[in-house]
PDB file of N, CA and C in Angstrom:
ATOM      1  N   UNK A   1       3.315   9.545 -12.450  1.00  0.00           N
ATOM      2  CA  UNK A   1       4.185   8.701 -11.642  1.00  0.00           C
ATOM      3  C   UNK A   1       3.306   7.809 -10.757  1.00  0.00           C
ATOM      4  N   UNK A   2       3.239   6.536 -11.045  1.00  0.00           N
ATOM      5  CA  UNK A   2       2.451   5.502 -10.208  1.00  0.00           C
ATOM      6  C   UNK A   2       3.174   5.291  -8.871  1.00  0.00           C
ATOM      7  N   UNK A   3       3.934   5.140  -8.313  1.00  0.00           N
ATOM      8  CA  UNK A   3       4.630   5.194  -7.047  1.00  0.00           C
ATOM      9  C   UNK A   3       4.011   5.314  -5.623  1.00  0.00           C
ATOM     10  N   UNK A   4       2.669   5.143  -5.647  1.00  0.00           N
ATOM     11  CA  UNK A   4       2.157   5.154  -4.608  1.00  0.00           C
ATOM     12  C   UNK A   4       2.398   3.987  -3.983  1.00  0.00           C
ATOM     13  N   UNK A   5       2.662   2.511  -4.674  1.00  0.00           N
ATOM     14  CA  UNK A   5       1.980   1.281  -4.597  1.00  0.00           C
ATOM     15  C   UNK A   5       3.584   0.766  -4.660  1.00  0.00           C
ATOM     16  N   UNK A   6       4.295   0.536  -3.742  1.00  0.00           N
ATOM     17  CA  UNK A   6       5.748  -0.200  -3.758  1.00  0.00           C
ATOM     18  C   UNK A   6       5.478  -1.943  -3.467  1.00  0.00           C
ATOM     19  N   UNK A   7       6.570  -2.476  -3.867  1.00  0.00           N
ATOM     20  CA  UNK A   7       6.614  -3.677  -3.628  1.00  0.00           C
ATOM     21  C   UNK A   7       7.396  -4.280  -2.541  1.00  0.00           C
ATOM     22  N   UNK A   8       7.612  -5.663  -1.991  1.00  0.00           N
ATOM     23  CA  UNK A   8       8.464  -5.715  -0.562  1.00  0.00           C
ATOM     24  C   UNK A   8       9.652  -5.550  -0.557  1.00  0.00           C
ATOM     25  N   UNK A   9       9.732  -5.796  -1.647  1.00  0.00           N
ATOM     26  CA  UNK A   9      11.460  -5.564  -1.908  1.00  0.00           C
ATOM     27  C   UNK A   9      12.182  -4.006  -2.153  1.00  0.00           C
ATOM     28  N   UNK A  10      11.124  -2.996  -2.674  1.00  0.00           N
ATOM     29  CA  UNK A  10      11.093  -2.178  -2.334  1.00  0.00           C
ATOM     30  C   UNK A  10      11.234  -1.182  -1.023  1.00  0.00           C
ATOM     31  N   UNK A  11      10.643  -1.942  -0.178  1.00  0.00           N
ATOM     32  CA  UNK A  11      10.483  -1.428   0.980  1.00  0.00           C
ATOM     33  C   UNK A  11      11.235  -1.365   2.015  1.00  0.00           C
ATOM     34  N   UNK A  12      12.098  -2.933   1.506  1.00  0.00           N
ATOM     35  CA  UNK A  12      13.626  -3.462   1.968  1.00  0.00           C
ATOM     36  C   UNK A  12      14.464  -2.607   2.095  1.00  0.00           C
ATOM     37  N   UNK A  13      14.510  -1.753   0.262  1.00  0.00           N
ATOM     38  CA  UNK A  13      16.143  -0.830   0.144  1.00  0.00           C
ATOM     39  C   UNK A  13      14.962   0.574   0.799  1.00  0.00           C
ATOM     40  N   UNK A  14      13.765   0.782   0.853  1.00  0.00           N
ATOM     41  CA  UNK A  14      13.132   2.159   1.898  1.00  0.00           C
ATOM     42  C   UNK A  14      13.383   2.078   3.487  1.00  0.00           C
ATOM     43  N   UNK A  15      13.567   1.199   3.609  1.00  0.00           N
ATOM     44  CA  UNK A  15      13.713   1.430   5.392  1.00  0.00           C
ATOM     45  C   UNK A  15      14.253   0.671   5.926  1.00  0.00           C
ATOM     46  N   UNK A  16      14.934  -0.072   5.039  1.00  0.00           N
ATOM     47  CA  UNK A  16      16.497  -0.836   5.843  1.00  0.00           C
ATOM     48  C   UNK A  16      16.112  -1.830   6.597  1.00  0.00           C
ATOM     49  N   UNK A  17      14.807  -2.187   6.558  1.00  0.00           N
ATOM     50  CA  UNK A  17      14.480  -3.647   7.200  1.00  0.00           C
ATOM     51  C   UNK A  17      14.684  -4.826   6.517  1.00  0.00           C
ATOM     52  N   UNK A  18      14.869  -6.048   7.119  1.00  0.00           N
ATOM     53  CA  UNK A  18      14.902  -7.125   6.457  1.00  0.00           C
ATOM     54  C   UNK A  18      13.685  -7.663   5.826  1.00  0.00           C
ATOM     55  N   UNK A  19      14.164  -8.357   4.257  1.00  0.00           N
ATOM     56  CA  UNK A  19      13.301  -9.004   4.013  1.00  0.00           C
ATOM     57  C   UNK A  19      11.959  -9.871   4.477  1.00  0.00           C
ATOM     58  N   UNK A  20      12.973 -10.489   5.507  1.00  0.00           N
ATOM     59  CA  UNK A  20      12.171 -11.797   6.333  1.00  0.00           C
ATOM     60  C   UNK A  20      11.370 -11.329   7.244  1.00  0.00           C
ATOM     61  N   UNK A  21      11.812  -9.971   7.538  1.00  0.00           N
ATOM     62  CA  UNK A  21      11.320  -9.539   8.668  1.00  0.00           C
ATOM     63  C   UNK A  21       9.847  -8.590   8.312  1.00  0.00           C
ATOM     64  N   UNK A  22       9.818  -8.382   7.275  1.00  0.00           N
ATOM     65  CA  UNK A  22       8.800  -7.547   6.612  1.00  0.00           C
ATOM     66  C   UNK A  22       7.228  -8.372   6.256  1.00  0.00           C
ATOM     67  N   UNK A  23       7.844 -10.051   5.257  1.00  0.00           N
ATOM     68  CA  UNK A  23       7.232 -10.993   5.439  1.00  0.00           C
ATOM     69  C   UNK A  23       6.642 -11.248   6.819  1.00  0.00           C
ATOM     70  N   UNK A  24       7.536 -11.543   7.677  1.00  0.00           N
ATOM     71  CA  UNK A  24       7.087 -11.584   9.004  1.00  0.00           C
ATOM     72  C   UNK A  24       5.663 -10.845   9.505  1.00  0.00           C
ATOM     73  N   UNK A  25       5.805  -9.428   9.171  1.00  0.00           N
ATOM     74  CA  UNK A  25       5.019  -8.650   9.614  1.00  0.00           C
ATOM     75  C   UNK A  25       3.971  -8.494   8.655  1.00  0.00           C
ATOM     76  N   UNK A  26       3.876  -8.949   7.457  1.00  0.00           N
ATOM     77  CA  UNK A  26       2.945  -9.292   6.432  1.00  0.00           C
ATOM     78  C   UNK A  26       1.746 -10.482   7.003  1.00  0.00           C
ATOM     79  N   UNK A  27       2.796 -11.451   6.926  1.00  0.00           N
ATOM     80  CA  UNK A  27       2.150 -12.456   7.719  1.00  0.00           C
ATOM     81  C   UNK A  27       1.113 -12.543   8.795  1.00  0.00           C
ATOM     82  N   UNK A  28       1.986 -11.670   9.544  1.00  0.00           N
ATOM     83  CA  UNK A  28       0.921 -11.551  10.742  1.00  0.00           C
ATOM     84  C   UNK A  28      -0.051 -10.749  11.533  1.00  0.00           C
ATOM     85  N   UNK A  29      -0.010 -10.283   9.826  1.00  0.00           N
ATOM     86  CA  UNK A  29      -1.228  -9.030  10.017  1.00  0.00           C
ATOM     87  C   UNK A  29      -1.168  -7.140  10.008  1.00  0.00           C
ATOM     88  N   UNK A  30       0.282  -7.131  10.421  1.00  0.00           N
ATOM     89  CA  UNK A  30       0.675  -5.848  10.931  1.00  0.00           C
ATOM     90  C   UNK A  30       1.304  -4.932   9.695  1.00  0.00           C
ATOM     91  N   UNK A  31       1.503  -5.224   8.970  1.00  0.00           N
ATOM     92  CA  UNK A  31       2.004  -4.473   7.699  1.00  0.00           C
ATOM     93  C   UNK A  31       0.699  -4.931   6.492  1.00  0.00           C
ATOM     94  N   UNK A  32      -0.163  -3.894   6.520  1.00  0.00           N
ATOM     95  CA  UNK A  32      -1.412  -4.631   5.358  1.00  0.00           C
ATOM     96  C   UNK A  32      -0.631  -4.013   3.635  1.00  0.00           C
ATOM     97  N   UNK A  33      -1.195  -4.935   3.041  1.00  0.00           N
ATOM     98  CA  UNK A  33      -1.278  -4.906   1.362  1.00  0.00           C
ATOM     99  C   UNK A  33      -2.317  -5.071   0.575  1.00  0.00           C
ATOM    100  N   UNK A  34      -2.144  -4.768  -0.569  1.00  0.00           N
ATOM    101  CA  UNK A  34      -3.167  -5.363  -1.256  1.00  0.00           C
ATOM    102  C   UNK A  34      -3.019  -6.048  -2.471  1.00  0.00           C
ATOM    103  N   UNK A  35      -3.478  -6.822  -2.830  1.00  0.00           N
ATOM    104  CA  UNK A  35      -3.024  -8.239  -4.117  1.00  0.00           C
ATOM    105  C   UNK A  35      -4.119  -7.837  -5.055  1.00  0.00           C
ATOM    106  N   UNK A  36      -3.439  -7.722  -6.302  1.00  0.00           N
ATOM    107  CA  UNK A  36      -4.401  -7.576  -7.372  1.00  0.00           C
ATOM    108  C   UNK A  36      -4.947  -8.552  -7.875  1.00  0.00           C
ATOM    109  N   UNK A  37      -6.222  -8.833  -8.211  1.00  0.00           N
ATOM    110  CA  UNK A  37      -6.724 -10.195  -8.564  1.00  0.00           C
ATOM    111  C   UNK A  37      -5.693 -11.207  -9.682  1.00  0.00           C
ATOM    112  N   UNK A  38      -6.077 -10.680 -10.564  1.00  0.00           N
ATOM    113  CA  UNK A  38      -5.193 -11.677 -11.113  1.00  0.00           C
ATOM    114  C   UNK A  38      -3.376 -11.789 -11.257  1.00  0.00           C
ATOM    115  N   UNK A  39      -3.114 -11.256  -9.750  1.00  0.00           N
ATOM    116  CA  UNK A  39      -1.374 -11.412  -9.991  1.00  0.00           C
ATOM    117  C   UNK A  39      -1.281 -11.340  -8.550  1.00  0.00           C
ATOM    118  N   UNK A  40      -0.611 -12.352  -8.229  1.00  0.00           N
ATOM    119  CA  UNK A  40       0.119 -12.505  -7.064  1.00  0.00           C
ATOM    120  C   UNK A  40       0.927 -12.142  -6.607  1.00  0.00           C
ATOM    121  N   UNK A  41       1.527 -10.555  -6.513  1.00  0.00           N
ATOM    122  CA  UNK A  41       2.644  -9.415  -6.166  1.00  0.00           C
ATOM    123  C   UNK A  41       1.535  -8.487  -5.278  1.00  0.00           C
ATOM    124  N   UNK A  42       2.180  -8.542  -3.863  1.00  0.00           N
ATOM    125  CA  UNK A  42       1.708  -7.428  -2.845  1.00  0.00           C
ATOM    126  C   UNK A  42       2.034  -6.666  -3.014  1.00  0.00           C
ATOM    127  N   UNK A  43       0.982  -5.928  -3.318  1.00  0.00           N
ATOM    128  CA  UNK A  43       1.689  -4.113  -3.205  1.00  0.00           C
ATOM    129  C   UNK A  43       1.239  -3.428  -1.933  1.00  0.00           C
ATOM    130  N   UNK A  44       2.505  -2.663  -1.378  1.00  0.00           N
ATOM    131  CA  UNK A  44       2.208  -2.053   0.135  1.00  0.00           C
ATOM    132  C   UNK A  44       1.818  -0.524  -0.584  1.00  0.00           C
ATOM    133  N   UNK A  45       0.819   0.253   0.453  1.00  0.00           N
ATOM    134  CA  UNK A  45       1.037   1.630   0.182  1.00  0.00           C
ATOM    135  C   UNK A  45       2.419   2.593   0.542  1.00  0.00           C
ATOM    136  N   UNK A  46       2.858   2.909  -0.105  1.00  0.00           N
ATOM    137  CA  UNK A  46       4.441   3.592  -0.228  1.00  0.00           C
ATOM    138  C   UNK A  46       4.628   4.179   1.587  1.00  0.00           C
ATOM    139  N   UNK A  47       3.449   5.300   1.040  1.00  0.00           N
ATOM    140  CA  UNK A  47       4.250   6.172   2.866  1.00  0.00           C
ATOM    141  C   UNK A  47       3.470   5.617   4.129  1.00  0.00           C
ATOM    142  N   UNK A  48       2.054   5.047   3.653  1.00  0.00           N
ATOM    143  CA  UNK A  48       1.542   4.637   4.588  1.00  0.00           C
ATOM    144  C   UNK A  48       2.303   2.989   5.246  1.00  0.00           C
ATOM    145  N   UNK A  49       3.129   2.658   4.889  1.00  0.00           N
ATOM    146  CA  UNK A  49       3.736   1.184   4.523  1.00  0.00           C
ATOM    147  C   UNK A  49       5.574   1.694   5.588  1.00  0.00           C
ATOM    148  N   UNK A  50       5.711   2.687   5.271  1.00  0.00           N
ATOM    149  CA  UNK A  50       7.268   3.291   5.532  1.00  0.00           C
ATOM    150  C   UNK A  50       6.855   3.721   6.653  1.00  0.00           C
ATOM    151  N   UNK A  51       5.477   4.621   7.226  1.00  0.00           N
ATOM    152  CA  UNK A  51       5.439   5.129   8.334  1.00  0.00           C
ATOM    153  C   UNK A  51       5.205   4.144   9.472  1.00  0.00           C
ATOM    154  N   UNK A  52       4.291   2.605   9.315  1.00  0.00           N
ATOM    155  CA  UNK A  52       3.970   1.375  10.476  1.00  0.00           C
ATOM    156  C   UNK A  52       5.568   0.897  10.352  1.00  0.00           C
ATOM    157  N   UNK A  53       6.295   0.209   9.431  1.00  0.00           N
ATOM    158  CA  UNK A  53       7.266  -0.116   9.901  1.00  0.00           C
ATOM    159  C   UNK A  53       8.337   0.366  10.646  1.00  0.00           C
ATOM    160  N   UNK A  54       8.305   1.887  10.478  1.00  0.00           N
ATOM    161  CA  UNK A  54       8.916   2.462  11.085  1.00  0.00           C
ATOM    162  C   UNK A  54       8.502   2.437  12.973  1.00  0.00           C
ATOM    163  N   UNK A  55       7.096   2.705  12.731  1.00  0.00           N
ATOM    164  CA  UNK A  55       6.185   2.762  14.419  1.00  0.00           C
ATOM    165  C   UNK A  55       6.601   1.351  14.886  1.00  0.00           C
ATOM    166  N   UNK A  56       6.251   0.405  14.243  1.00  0.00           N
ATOM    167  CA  UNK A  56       6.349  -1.079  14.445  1.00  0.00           C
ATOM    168  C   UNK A  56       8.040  -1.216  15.024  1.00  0.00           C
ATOM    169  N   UNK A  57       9.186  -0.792  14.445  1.00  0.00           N
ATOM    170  CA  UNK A  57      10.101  -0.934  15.433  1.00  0.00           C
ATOM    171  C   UNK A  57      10.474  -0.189  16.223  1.00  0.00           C
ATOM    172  N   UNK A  58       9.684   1.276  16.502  1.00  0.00           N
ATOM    173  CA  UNK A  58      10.163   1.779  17.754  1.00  0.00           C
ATOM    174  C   UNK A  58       9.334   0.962  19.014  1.00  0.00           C
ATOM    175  N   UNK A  59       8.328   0.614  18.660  1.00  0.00           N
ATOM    176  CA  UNK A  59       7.607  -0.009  19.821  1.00  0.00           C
ATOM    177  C   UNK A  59       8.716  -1.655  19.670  1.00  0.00           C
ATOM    178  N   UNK A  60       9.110  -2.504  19.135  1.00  0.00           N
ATOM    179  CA  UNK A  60       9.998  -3.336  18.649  1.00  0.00           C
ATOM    180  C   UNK A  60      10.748  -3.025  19.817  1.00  0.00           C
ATOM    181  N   UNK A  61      11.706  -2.151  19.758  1.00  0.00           N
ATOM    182  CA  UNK A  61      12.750  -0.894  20.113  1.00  0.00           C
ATOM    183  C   UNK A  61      12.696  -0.807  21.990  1.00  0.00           C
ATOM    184  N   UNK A  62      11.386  -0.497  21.817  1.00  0.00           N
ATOM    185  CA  UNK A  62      10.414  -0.349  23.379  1.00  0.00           C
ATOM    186  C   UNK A  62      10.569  -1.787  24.218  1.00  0.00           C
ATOM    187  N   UNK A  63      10.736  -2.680  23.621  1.00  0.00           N
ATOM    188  CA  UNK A  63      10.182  -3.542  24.178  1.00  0.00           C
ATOM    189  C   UNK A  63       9.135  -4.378  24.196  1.00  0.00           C
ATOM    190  N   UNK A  64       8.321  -4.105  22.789  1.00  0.00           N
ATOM    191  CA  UNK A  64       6.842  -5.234  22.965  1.00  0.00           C
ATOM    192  C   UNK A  64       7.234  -5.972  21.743  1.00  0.00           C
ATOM    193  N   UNK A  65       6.119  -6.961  21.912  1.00  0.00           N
ATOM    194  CA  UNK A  65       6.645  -7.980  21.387  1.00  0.00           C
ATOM    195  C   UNK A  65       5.227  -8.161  20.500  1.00  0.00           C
ATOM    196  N   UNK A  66       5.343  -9.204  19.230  1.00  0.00           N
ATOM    197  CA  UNK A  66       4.326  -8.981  18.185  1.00  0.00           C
ATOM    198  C   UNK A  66       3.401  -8.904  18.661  1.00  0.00           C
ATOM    199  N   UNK A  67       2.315 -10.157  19.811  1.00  0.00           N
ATOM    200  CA  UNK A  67       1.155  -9.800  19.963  1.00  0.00           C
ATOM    201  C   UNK A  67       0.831  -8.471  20.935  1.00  0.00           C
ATOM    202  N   UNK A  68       1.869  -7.980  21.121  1.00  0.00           N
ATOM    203  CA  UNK A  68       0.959  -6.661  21.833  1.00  0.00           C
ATOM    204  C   UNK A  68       1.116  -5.385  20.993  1.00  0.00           C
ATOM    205  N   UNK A  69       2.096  -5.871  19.771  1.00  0.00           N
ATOM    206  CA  UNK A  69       1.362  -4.943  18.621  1.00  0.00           C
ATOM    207  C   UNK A  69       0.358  -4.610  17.830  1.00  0.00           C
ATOM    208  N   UNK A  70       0.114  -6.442  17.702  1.00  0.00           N
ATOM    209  CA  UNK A  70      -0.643  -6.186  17.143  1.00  0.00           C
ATOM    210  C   UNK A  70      -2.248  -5.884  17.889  1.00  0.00           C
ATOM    211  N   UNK A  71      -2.510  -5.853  19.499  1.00  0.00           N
ATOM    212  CA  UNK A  71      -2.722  -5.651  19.752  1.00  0.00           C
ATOM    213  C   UNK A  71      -3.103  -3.990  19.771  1.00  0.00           C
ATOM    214  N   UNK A  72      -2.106  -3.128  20.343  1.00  0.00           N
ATOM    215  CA  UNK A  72      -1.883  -1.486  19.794  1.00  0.00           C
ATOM    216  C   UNK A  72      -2.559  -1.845  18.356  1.00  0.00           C
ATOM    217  N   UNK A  73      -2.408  -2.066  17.507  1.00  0.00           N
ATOM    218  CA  UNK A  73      -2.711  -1.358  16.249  1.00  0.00           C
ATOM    219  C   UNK A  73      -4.232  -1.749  15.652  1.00  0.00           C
ATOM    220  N   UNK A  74      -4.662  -3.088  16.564  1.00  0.00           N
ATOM    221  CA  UNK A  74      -5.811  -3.273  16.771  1.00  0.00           C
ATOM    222  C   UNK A  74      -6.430  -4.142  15.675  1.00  0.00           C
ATOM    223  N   UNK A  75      -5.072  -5.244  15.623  1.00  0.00           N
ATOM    224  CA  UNK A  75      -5.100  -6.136  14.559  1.00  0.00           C
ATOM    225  C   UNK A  75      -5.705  -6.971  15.007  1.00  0.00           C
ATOM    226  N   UNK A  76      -5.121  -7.386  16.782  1.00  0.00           N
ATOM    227  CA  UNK A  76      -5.788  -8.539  17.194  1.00  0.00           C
ATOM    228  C   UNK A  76      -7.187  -9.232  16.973  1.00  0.00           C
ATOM    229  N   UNK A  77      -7.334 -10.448  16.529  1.00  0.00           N
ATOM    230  CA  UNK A  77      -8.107 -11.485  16.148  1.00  0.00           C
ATOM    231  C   UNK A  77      -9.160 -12.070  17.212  1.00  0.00           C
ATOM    232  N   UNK A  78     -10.184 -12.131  18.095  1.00  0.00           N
ATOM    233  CA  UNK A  78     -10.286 -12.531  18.718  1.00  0.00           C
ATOM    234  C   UNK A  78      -9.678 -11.874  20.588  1.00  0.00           C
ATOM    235  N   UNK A  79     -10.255 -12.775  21.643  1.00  0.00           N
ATOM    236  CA  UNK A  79      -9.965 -11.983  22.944  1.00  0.00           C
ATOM    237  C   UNK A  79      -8.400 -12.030  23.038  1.00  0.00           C
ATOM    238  N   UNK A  80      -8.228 -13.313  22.798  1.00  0.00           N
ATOM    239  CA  UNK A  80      -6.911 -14.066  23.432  1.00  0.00           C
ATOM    240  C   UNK A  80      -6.222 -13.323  24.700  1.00  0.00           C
ATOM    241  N   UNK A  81      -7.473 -13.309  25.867  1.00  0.00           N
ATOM    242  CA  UNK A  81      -7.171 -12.560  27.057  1.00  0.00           C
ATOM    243  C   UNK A  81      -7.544 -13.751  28.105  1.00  0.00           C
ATOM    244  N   UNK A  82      -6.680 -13.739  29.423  1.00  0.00           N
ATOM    245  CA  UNK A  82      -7.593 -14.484  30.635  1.00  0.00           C
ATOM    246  C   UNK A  82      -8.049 -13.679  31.451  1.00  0.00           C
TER     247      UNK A  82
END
């Protein structure tokens, strides 16, 4: 059973998040994947993929907002501090 390796749409009917919203978090760093060279379909890791989105909206939930997630999770790029 290959099933380690889900796709986004997958992940959609796994944890009841939105599409856009998953992209979203693709996008910007906080949900990682990995792209097989020659095919352009992200594959997320199954539980490791179900367990951040899940963390990602209780802190959501909490009250923070993307960059201080991605901050926490230690995505952030650069200081972007004063």
């Amino acid at each position: 059973m290959s099933s380690e390796y889900v796709t986004i749409g997958e992940l959609v009917r796994l944890t009841g998040a939105r599409y856009s919203t998953l992209k979203y978090y693709t996008e910007e760093g906080i949900l990682p994947f990995e792209q097989a060279e020659g095919n352009l379909t992200r594959r997320y890791k199954r539980m490791e993929s179900i367990e951040r989105i899940a963390y990602i909206k209780n802190l959501r939930d909490g009250g923070k907002t993307i960059a201080e997630i991605k901050e926490i999770l230690g995505k952030s790029k650069g200081s972007g501090k004063s």
